[in-house]
Protein backbone atom coordinates (compact mmCIF):
# COMPACT_ATOMS: atom_id res chain seq x y z
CA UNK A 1 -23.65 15.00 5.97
CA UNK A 2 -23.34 11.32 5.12
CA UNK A 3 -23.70 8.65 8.89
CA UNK A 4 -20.77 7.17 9.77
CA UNK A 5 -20.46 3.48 9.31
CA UNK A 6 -18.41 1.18 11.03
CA UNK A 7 -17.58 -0.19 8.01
CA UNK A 8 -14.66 1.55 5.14
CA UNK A 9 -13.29 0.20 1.94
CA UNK A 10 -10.37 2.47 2.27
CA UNK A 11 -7.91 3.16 4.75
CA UNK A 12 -5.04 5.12 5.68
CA UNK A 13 -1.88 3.58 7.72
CA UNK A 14 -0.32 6.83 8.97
CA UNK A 15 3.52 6.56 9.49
CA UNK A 16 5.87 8.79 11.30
CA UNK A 17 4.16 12.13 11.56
CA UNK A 18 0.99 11.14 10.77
CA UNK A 19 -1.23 10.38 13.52
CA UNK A 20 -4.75 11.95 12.74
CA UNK A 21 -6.39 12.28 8.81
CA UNK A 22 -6.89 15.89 8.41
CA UNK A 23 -10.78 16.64 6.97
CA UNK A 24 -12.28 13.44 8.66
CA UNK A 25 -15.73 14.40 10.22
CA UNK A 26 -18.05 12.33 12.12
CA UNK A 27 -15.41 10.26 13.32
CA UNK A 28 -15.84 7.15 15.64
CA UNK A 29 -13.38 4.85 17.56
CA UNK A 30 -13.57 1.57 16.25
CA UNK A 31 -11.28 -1.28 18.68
CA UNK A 32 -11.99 -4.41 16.41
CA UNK A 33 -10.82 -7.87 18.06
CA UNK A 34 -8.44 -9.49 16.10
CA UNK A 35 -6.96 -13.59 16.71
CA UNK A 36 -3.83 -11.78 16.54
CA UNK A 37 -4.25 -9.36 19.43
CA UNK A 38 -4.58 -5.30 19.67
CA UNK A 39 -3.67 -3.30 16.49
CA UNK A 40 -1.92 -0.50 17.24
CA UNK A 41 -4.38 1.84 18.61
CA UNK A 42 -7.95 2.37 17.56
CA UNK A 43 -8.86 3.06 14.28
CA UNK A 44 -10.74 6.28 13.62
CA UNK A 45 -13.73 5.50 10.76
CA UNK A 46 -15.09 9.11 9.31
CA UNK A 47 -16.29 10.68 6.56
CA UNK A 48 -14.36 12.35 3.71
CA UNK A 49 -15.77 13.71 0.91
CA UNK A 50 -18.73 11.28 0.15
CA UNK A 51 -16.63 8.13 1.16
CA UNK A 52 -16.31 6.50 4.76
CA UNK A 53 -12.25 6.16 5.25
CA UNK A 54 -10.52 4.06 8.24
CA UNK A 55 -7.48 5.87 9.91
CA UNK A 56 -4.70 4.05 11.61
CA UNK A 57 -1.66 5.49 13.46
CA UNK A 58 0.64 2.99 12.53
CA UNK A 59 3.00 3.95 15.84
CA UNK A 60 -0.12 4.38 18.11
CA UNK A 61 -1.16 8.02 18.57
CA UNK A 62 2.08 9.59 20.68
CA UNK A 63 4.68 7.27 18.62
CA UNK A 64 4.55 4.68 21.42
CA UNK A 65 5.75 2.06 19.20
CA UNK A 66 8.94 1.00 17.69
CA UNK A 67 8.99 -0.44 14.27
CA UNK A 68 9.51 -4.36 15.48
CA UNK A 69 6.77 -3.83 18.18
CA UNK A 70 3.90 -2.96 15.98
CA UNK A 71 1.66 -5.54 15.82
CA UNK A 72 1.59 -5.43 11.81
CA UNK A 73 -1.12 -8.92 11.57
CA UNK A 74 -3.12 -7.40 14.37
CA UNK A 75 -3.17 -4.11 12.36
CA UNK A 76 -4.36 -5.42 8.98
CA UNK A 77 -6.62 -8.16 10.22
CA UNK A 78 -8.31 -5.37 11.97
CA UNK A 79 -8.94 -3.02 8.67
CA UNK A 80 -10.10 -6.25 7.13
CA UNK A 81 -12.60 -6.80 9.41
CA UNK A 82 -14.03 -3.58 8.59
CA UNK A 83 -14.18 -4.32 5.49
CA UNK A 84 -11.53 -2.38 3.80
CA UNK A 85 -10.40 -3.11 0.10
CA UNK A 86 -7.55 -0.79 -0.41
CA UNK A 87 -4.76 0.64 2.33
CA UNK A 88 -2.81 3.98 1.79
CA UNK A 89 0.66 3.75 4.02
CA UNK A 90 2.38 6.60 4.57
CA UNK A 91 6.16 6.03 5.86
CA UNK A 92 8.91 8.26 6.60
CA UNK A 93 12.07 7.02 4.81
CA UNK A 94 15.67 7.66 3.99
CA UNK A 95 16.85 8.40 0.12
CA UNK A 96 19.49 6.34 -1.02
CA UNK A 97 20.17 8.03 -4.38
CA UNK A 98 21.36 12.05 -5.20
CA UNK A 99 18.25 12.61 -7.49
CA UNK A 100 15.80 11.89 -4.66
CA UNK A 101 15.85 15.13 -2.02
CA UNK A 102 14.47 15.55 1.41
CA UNK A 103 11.17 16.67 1.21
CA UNK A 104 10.09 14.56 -2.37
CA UNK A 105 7.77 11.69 -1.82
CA UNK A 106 8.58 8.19 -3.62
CA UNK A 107 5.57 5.90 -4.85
CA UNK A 108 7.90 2.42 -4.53
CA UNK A 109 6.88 -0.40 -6.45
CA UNK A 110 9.55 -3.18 -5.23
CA UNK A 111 10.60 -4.26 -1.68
CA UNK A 112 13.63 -5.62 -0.06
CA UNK A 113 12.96 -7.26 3.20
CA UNK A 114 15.50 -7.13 6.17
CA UNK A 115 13.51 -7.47 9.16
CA UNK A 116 14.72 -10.58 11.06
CA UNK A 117 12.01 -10.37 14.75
CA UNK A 118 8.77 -9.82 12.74
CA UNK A 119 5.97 -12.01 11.91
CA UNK A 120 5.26 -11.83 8.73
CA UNK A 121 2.34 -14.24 7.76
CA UNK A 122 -1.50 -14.47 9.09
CA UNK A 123 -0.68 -18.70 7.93
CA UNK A 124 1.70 -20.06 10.70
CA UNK A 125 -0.27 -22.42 12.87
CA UNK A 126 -1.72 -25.25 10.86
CA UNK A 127 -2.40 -23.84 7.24
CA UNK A 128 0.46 -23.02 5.04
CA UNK A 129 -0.40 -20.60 1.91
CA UNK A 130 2.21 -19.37 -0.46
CA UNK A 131 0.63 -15.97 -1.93
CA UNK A 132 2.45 -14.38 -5.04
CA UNK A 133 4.09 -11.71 -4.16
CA UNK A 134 6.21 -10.29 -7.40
CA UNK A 135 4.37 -7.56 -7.26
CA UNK A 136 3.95 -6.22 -3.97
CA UNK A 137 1.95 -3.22 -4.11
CA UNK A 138 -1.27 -2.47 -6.29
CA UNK A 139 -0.42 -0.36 -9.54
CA UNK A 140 -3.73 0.64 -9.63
CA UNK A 141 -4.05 1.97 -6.20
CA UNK A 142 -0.12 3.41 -6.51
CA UNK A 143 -1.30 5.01 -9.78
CA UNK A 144 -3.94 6.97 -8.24
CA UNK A 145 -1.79 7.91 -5.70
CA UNK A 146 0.61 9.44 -8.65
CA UNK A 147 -2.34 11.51 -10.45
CA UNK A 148 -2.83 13.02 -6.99
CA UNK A 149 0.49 13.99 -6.04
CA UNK A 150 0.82 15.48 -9.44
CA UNK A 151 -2.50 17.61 -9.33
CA UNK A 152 -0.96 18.56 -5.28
CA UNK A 153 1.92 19.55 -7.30
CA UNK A 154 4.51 18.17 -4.63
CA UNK A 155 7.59 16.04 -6.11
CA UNK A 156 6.87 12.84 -6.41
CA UNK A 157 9.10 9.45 -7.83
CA UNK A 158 6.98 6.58 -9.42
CA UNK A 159 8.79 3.42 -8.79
CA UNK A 160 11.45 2.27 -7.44
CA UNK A 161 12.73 -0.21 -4.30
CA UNK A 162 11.77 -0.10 -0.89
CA UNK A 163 14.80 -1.24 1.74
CA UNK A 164 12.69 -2.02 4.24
CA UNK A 165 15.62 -3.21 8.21
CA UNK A 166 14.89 -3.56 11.54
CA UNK A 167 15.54 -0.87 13.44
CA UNK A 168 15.17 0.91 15.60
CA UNK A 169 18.58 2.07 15.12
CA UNK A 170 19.35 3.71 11.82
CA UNK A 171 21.97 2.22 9.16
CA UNK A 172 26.04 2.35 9.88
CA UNK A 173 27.65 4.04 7.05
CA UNK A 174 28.97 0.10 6.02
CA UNK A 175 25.33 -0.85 5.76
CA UNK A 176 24.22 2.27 4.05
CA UNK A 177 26.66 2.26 1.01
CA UNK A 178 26.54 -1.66 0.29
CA UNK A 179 22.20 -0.82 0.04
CA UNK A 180 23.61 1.96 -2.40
CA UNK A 181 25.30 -0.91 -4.23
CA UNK A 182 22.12 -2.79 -4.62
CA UNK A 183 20.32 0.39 -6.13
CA UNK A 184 17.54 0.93 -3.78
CA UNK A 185 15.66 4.12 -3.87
CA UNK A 186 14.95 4.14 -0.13
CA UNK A 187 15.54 3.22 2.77
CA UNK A 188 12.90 2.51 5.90
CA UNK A 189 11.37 0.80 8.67
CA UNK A 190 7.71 -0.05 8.43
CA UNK A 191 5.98 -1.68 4.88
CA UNK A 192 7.40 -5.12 5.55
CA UNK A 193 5.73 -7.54 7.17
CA UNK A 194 3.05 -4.86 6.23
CA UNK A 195 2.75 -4.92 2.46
CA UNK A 196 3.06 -9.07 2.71
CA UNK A 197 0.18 -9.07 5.16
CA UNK A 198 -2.40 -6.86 2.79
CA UNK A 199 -1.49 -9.21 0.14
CA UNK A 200 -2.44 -12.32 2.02
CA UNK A 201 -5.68 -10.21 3.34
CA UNK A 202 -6.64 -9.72 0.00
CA UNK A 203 -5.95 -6.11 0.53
CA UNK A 204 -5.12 -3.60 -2.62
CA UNK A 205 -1.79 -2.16 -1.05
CA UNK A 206 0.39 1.25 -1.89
CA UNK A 207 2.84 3.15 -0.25
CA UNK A 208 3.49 6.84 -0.04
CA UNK A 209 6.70 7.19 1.00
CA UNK A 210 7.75 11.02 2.48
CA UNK A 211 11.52 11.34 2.23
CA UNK A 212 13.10 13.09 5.41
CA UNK A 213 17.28 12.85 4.66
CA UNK A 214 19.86 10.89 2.97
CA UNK A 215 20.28 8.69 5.38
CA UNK A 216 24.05 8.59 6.21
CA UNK A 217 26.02 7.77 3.25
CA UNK A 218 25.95 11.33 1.80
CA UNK A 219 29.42 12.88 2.95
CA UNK A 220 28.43 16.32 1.92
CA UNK A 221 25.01 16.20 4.23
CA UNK A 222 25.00 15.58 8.45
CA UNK A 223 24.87 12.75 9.78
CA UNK A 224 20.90 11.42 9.95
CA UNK A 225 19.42 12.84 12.88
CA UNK A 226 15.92 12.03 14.53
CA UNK A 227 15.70 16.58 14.88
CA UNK A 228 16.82 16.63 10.95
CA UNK A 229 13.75 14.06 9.81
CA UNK A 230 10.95 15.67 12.05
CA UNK A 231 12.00 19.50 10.47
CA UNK A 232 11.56 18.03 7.34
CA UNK A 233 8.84 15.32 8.38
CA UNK A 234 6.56 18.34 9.33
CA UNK A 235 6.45 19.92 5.92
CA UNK A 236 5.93 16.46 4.42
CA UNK A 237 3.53 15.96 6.07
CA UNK A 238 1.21 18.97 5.46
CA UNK A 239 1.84 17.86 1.84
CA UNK A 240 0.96 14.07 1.99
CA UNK A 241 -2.38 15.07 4.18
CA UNK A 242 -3.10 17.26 0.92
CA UNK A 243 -1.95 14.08 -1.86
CA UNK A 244 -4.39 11.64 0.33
CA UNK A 245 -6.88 13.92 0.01
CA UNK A 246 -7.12 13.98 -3.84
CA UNK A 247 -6.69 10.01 -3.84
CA UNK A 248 -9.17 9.07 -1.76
CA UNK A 249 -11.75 11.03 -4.25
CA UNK A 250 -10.05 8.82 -6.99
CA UNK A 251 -10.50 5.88 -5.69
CA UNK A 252 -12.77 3.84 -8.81
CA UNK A 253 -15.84 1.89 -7.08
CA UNK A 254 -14.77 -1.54 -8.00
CA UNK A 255 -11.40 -3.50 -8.19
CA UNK A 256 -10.24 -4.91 -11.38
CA UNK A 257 -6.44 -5.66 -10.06
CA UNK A 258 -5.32 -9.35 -8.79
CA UNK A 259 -4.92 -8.19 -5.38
CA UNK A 260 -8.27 -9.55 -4.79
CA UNK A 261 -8.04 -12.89 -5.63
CA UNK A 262 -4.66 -13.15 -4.70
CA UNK A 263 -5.12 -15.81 -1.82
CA UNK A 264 -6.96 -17.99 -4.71
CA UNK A 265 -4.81 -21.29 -4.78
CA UNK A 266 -2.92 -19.92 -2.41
CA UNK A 267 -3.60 -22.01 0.06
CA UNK A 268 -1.83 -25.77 -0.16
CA UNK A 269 -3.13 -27.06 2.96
CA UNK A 270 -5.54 -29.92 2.70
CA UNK A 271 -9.10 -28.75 3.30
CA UNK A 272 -9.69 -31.83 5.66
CA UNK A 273 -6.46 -31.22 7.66
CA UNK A 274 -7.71 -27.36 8.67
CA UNK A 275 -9.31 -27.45 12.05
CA UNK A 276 -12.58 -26.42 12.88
CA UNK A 277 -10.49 -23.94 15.57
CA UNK A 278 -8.08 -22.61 13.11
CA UNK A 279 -11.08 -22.00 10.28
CA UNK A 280 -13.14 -19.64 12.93
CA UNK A 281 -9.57 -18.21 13.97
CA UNK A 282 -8.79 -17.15 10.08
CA UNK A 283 -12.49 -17.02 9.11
CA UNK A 284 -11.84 -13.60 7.37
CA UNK A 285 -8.79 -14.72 5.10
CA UNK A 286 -9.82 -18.49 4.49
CA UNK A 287 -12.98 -17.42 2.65
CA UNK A 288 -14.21 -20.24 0.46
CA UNK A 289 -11.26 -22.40 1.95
């Protein structure tokens, strides 16, 4: 059996449900310190396969926290300091259109974001970067994803846009059909500040999104219900354990994608005006800054 490092190129950011990567041997506790505080509990580095994958419980093992109190720069400044190239999030969400049942995952490609008490850049004290972001999540990484779910033979949805509100409280029936209007595929809580955050880390980022309900604008379906999404959160589950699986043995050696040079003239701060403090702070994402 292959030694554990402490070090992973890939990682998992389990969502709702997910709090443990099934098939992970030789696991170790890893509590990196980030400038940005504690991430949300500590991240389990293992074996799968012939590859060393990072595990985080995005909620903190027990679902201690709430969407707006996950410490989302703490989080991904920690997997970063491992060394990790590529994140997997997994995230429970609504559907917003018929075609898209409880129980099918979604593989989004475009996000809306709604959160209003989050912070959602590693760049706020001193250094101002402005990272492209038109693309928010890796197609190469989201694409392996796709092969995987396939070969799992679960139903999966390539594309589509990620509504990504505050919470903790679900949508009124107001909010929920004017989000129809816009033609969003689904509706959550979690990939925003998250998927901005791997992009300024450099990060290769894609979501596997595990639809539990129609959140409440379907008249002919109850009323979203936290005992409705964890029936049908269990069964995804099983299934999205089984899709990570496959993609993590697909995972190609190298990156060829412009997530990892995407903080390359990013960065319009003056070199001179950057502190000594702040480049020790932000030594990880600064790199040749």
């Amino acid at each position: 059996m292959p030694k554990t490092s402490l070090r992973a190129q890939v990682a998992v950011i389990g969502g709702s449900g997910l709090y443990d990567m099934e098939g992970l041997t030789a696991i170790r506790e890893v509590r990196p310190a980030t400038p940005f505080g504690r991430p949300s509990d500590a991240i389990m580095v293992g074996i799968l396969g012939e590859r060393s994958v990072a595990f985080l419980a995005r909620h903190g093992r027990g679902h201690r926290l709430s969407p707006t109190a996950i410490n989302y720069r703490a989080n991904i400044y920690a997997l970063k300091a491992l060394g990790v190239e590529r994140i997997f999030s997994v995230s429970a969400v609504g559907s917003m259109k018929e075609s898209i049942k409880p129980g099918d995952m979604v593989l989004p490609d475009q996000f809306i974001d709604l959160t209003r008490h989050r912070a959602s850049t590693f760049f706020d004290q001193g250094v101002v970067a402005h990272v492209a972001f038109g693309d928010p999540v890796c197609r190469s990484l989201s694409s392996v994803l796709h092969h995987a779910a396939q070969q799992a033979g679960v139903p999966i949805h390539a594309g589509g846009t990620y509504l990504c509100i505050e919470g903790p409280q679900f949508s009124t029936k107001a909010e929920s059909r004017l989000y129809r209007q816009w033609g969003v595929e689904v509706i959550g809580m979690t990939n925003m500040p998250e998927a901005k955050l791997a992009r300024e880390a450099e990060i290769c980022y894609a979501t596997l999104a595990l639809v539990t309900d129609y959140d409440c604008w379907h008249e002919s379906e109850d009323a979203v219900s936290v005992e409705a999404i964890l029936a049908i959160m269990h069964k995804n589950v099983a299934m999205a354990k089984q899709v990570l699986r496959l993609a993590l043995e697909r995972v190609p050696a190298s990156r060829t994608c412009a997530c990892a040079t995407a903080m390359r003239q990013a960065i319009v701060t003056a070199p001179q005006a950057i502190s000594g403090s702040l480049r020790r702070r932000l030594r990880l994402l600064l790199g040749g800054e």
